[in-house]
Protein backbone atom coordinates (compact mmCIF):
# COMPACT_ATOMS: atom_id res chain seq x y z
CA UNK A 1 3.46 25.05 11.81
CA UNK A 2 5.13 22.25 9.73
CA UNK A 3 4.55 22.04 5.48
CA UNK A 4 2.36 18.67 6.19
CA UNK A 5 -0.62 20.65 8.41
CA UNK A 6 -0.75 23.09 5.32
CA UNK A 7 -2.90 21.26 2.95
CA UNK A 8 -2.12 19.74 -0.50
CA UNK A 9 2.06 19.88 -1.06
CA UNK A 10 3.19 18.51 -4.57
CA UNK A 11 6.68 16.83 -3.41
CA UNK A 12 4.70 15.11 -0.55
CA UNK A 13 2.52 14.08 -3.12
CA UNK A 14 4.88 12.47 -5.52
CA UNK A 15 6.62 11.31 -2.12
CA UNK A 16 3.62 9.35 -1.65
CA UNK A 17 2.64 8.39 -4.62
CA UNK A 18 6.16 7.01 -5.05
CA UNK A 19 5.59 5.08 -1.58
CA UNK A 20 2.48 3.47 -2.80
CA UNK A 21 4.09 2.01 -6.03
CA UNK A 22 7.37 0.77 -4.09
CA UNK A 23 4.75 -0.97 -1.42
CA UNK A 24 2.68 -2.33 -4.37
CA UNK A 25 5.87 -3.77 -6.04
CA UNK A 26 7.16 -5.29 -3.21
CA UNK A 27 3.89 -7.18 -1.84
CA UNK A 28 3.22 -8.65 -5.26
CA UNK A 29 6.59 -10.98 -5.12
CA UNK A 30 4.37 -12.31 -1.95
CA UNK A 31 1.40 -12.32 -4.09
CA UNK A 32 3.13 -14.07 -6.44
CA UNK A 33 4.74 -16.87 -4.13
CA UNK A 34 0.86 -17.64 -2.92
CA UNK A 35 -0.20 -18.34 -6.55
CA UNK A 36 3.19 -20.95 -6.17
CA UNK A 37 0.81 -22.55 -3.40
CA UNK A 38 -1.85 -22.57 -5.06
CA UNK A 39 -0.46 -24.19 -7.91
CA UNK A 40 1.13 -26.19 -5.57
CA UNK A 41 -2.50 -27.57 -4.53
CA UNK A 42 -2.52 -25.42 -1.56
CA UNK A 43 -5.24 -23.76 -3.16
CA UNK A 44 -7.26 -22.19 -0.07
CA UNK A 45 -4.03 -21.08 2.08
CA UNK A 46 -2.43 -19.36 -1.34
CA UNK A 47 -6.22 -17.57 -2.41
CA UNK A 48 -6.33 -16.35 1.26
CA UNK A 49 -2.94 -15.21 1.42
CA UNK A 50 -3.75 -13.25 -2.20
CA UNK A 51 -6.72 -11.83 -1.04
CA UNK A 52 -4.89 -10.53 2.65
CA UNK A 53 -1.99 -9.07 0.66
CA UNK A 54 -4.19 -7.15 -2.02
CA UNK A 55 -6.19 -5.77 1.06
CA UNK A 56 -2.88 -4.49 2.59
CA UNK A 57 -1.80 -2.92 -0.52
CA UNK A 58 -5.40 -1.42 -0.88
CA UNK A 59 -5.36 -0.16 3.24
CA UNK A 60 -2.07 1.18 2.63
CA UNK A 61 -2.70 3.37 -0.60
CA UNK A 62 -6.10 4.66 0.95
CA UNK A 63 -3.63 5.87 3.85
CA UNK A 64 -1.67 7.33 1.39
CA UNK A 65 -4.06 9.45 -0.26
CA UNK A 66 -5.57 10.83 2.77
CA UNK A 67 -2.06 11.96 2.83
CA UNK A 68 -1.88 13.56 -0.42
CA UNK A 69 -5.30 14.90 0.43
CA UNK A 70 -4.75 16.51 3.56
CA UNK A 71 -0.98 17.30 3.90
CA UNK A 72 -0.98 15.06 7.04
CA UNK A 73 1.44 12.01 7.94
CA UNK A 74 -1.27 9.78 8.58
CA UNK A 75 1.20 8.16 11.10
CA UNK A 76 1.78 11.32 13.04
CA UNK A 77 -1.72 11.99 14.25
């Protein structure tokens, strides 16, 4: 039986919680090239783009957490 079917484990929680900053980091230089567009008067391509990336950050942290929460690699199930 592996650490991550055990529950709560602190290092896979500041693992993740690491993971979740880096991703949020990254996706907000693409965040930032879409308000570019929109200043660019490519207004409803650059809000949609804004509004897809923040839902990927979100999806991605809430897969995170269930990690954190249950000790599981979300990917591995």
């Amino acid at each position: 039986m592996s650490d991550k079917s055990k529950g709560f484990n602190p290092k896979d929680a500041i693992d993740s919680a690491r993971d979740i900053a880096t991703y949020a980091v990254e996706m907000s230089a693409d965040i930032v090239d879409n308000a570019v567009d929109i200043l660019k008067g490519n207004v409803a391509e650059g809000v949609n783009n804004i509004v897809q990336d923040s839902m990927d950050i979100a999806s991605h942290t809430v897969e995170k957490v269930k990690e954190i929460a249950t000790g599981k690699d979300a990917e591995g199930e």
